[in-house]
N, C-alpha and C. Protein backbone atom coordinates (compact mmCIF):
# COMPACT_ATOMS: atom_id res chain seq x y z
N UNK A 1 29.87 117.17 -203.62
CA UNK A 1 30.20 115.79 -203.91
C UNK A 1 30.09 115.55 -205.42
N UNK A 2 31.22 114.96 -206.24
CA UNK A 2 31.02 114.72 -207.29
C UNK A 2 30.29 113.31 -207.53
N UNK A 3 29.77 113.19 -208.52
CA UNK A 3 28.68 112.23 -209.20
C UNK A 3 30.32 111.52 -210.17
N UNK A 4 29.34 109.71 -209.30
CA UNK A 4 30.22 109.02 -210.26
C UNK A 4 30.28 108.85 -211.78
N UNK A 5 28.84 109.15 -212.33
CA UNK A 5 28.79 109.37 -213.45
C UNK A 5 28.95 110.01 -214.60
N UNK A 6 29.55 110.99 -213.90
CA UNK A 6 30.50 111.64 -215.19
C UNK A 6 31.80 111.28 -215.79
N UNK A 7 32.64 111.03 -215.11
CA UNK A 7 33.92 110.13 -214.90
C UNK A 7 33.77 109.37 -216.65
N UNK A 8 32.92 108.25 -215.75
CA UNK A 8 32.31 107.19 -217.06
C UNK A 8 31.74 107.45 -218.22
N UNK A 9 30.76 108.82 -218.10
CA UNK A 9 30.54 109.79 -219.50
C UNK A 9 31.54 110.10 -220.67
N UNK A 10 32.29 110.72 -219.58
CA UNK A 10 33.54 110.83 -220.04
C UNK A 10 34.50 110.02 -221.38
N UNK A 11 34.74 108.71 -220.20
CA UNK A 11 35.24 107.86 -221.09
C UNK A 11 34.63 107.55 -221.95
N UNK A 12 33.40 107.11 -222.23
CA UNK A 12 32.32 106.57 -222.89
C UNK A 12 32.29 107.61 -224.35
N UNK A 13 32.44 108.89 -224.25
CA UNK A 13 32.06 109.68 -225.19
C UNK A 13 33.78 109.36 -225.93
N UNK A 14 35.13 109.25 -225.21
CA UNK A 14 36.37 109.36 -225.91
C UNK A 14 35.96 107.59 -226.64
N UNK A 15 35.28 106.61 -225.90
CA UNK A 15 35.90 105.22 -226.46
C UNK A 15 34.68 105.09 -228.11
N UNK A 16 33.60 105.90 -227.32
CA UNK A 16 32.77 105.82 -228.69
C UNK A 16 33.22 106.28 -229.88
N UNK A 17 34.03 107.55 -230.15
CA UNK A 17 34.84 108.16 -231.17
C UNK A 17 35.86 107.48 -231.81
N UNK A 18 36.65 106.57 -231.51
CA UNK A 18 37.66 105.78 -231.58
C UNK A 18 37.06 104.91 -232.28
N UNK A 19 35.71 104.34 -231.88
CA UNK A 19 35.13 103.45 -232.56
C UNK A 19 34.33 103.85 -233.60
N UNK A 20 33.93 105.30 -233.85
CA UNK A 20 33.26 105.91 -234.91
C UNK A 20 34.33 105.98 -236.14
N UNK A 21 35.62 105.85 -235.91
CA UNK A 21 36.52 105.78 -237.04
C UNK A 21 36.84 104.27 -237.61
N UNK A 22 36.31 103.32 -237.11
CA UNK A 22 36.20 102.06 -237.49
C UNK A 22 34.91 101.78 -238.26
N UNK A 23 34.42 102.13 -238.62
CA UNK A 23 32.75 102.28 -239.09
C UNK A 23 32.33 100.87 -239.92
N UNK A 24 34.06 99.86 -240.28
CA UNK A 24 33.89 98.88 -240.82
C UNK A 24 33.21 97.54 -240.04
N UNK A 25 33.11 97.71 -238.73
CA UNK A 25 32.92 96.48 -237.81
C UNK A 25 31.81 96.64 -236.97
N UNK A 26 31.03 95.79 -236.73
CA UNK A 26 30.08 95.79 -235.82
C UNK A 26 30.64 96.08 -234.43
N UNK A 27 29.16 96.60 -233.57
CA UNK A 27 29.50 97.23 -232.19
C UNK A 27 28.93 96.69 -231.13
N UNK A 28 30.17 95.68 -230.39
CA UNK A 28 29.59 94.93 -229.31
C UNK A 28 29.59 95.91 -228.23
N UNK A 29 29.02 96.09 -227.47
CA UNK A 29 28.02 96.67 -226.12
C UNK A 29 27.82 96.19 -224.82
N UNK A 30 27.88 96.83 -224.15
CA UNK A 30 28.29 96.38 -222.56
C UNK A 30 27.37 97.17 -222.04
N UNK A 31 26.64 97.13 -221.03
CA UNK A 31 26.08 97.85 -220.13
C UNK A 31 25.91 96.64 -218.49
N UNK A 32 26.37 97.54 -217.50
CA UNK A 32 26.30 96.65 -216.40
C UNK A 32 25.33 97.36 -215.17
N UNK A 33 24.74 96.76 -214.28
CA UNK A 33 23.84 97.19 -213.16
C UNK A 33 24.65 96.92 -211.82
N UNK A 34 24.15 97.08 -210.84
CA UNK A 34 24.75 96.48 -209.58
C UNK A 34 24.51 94.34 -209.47
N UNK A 35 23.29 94.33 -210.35
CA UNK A 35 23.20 93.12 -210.43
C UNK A 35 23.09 92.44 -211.81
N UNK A 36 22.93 93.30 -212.97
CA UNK A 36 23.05 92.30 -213.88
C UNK A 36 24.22 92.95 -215.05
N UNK A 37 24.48 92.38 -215.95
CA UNK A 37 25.22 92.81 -216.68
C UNK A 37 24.56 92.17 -218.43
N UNK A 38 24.75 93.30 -219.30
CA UNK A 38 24.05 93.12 -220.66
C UNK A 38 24.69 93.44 -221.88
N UNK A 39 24.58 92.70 -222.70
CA UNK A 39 25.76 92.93 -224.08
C UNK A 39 24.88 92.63 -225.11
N UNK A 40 25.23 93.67 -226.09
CA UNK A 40 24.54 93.74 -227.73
C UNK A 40 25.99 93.64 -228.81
N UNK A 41 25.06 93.12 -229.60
CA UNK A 41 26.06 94.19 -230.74
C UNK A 41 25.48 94.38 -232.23
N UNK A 42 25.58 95.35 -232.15
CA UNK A 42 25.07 95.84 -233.13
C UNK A 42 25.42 96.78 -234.63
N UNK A 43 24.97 96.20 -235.93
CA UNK A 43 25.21 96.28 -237.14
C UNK A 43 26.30 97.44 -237.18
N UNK A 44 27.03 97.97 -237.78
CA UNK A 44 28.06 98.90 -238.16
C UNK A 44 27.11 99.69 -238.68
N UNK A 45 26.40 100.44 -239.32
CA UNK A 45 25.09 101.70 -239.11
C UNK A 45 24.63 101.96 -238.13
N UNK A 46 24.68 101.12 -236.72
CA UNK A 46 23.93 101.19 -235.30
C UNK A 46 22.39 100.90 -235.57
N UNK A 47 21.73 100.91 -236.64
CA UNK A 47 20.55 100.06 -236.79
C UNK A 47 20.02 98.75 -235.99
N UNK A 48 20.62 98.55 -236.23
CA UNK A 48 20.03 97.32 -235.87
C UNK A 48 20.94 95.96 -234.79
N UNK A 49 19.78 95.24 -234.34
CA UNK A 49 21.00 94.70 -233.30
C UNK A 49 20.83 93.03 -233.38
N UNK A 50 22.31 93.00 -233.80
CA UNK A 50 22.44 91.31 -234.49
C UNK A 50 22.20 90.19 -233.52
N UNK A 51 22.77 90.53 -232.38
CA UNK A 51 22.43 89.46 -231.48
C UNK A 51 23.06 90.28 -229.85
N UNK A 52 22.23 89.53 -228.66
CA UNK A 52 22.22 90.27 -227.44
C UNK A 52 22.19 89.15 -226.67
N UNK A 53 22.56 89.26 -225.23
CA UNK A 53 22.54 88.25 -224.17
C UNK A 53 22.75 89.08 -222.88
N UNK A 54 21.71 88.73 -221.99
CA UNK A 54 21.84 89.32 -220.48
C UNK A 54 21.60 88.05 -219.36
N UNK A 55 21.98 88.88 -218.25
CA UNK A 55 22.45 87.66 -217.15
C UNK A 55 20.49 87.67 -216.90
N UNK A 56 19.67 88.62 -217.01
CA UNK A 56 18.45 87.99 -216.65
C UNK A 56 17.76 87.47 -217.49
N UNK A 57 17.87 86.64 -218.46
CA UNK A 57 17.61 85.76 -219.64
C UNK A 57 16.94 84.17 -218.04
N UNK A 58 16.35 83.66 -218.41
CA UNK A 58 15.49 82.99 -217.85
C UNK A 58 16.49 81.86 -217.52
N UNK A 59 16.85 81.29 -218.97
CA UNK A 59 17.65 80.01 -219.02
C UNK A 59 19.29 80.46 -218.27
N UNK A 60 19.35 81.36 -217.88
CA UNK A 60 20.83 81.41 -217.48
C UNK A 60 20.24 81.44 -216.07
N UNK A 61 19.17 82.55 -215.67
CA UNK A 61 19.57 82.44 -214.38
C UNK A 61 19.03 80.68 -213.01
N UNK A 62 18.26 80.37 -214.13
CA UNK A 62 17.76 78.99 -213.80
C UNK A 62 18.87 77.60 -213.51
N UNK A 63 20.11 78.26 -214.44
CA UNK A 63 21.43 77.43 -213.98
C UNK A 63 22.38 77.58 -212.96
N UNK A 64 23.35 76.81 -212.85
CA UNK A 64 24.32 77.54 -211.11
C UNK A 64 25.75 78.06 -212.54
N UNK A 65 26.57 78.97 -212.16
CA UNK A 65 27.51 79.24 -213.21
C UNK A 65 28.39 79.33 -211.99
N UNK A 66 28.44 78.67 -210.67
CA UNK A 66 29.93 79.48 -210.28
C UNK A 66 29.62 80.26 -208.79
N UNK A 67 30.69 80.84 -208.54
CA UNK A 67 30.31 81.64 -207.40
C UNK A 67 30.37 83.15 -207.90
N UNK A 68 29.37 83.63 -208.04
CA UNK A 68 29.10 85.10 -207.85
C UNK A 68 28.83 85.85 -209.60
N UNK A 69 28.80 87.12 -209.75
CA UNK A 69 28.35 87.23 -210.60
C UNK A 69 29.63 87.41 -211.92
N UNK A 70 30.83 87.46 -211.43
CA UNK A 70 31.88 87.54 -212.44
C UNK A 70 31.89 86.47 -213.45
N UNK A 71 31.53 85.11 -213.13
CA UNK A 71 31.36 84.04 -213.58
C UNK A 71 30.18 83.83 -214.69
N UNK A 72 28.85 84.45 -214.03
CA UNK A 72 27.99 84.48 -215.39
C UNK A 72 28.07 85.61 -215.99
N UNK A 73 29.00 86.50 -215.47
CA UNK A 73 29.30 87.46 -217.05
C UNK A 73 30.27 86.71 -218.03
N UNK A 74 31.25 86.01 -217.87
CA UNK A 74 31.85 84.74 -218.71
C UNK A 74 30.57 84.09 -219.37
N UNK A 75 29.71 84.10 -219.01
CA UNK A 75 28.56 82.51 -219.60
C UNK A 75 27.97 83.78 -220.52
N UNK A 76 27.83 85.25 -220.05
CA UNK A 76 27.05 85.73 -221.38
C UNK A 76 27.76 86.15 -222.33
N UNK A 77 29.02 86.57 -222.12
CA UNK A 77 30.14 86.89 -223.18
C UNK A 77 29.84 85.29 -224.17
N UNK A 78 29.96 84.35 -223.47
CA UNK A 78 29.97 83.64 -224.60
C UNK A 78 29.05 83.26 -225.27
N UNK A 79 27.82 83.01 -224.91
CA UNK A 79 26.20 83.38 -225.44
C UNK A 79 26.44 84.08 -226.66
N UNK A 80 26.77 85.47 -226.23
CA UNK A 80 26.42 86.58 -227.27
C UNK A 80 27.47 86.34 -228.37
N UNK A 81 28.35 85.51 -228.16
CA UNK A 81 29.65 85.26 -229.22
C UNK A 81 28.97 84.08 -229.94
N UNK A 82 28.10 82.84 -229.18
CA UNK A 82 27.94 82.26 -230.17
C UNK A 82 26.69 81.91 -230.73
N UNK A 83 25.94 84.00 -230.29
CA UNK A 83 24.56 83.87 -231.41
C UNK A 83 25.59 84.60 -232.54
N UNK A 84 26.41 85.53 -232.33
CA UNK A 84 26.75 86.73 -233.48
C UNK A 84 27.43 85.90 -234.42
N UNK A 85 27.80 84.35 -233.95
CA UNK A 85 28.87 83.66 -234.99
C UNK A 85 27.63 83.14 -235.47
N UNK A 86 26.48 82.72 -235.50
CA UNK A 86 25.25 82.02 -235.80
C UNK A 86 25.33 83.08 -237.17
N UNK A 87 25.38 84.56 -236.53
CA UNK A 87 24.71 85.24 -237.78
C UNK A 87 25.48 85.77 -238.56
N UNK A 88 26.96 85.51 -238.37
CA UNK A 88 28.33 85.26 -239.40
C UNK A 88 28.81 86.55 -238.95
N UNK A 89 28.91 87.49 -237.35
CA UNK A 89 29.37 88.07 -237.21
C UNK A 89 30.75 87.83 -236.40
N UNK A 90 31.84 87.68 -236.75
CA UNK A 90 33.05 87.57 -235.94
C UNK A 90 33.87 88.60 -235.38
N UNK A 91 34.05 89.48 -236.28
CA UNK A 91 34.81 91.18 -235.80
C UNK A 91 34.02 91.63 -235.25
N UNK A 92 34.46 92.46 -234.50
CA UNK A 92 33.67 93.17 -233.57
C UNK A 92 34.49 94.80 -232.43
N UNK A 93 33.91 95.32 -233.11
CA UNK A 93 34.48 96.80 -231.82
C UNK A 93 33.79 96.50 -230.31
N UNK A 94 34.91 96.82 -229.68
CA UNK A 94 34.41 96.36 -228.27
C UNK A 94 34.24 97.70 -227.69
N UNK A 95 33.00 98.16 -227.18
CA UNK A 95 32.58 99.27 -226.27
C UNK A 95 32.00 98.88 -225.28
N UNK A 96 33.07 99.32 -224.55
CA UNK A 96 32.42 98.71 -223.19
C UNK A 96 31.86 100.13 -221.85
N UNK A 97 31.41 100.69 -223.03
CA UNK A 97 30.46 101.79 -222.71
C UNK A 97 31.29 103.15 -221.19
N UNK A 98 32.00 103.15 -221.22
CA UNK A 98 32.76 104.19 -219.82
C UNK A 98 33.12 102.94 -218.83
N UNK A 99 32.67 102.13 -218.97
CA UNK A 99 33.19 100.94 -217.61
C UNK A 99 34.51 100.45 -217.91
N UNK A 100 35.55 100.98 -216.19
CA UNK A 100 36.55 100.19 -216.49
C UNK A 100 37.09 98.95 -216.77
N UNK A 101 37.81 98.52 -217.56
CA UNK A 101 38.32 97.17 -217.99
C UNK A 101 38.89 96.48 -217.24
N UNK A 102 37.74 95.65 -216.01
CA UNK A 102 38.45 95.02 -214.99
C UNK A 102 36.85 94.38 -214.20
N UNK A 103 36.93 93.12 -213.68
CA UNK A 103 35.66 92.57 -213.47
C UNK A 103 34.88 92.12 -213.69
N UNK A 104 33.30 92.25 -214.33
CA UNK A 104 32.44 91.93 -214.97
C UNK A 104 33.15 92.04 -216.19
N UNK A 105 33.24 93.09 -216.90
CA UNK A 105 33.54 93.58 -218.41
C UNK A 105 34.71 92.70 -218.49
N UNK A 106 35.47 92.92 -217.98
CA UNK A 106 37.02 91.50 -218.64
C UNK A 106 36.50 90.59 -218.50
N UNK A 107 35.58 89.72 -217.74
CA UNK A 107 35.09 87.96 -217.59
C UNK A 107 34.23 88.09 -219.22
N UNK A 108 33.40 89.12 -218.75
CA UNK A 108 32.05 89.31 -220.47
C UNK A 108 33.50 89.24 -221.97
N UNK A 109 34.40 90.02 -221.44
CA UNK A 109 35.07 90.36 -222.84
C UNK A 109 36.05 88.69 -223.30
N UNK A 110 36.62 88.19 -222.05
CA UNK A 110 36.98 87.23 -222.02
C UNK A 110 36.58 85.95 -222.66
N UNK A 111 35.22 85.78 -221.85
CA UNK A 111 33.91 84.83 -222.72
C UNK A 111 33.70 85.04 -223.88
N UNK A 112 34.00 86.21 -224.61
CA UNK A 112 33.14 86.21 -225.59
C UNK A 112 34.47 85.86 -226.75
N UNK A 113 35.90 86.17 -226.35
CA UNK A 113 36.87 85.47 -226.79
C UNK A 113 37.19 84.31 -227.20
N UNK A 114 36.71 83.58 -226.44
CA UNK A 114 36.80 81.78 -226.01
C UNK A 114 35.89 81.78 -226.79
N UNK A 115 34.75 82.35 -227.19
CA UNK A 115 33.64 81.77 -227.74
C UNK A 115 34.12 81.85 -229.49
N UNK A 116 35.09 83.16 -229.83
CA UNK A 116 35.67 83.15 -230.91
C UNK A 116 35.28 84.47 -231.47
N UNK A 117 35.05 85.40 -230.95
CA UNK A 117 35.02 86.54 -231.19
C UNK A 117 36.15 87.19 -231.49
N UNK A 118 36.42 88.36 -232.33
CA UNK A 118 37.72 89.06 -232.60
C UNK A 118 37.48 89.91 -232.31
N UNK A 119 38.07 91.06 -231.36
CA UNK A 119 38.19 92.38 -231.01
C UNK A 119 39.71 92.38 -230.13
């Protein structure tokens, strides 16, 4: 039986390279669970990390966003768009770590659009 996680290794190692030739823009970050979903992004050196938002943040999950969890990945995409604009980050490389672009990650990438993010 193959392991789903190579697949996603996979991609993850081709989308990170793509983005290692951009070295000019900060690196927004995706990581998702069966139940939560989490986004960084962080400085263009990978040092350091400008601003972050996850669905188990206290104040989000204490609110209703909707039915199900596609919906508060929209509410953290835009969170994390409008701490990184707080800290005058607007460009942004989008890695959305081996996960396909469809679901959580398009509502998160979506939100964080609306919020005024560029990628």
């Amino acid at each position: 039986m193959k392991s789903r996680v190579l697949p996603r290794k996979k991609r993850c190692k081709l989308i990170r390279s793509k983005i290692a030739e951009r070295a000019d823009r900060e690196r927004f970050t995706v990581h998702k669970t069966e139940q939560h979903i989490y986004a960084q992004i962080f400085s263009a050196d990978g040092a350091t990390v400008i601003a972050s938002a996850s669905s188990i943040e206290k104040d989000l999950r204490s609110q209703d966003h909707g039915k199900g969890k596609i919906s508060l990945s929209t509410v953290v995409g835009k969170l994390v768009a409008e701490r990184a604009k707080a800290k005058g980050v607007v460009r942004v490389a989008f890695d959305r770590s081996g996960f396909k672009y469809h679901g959580r990650i398009k509502a998160l990438a979506e939100g964080a659009r609306e919020a005024g993010l560029e990628f």
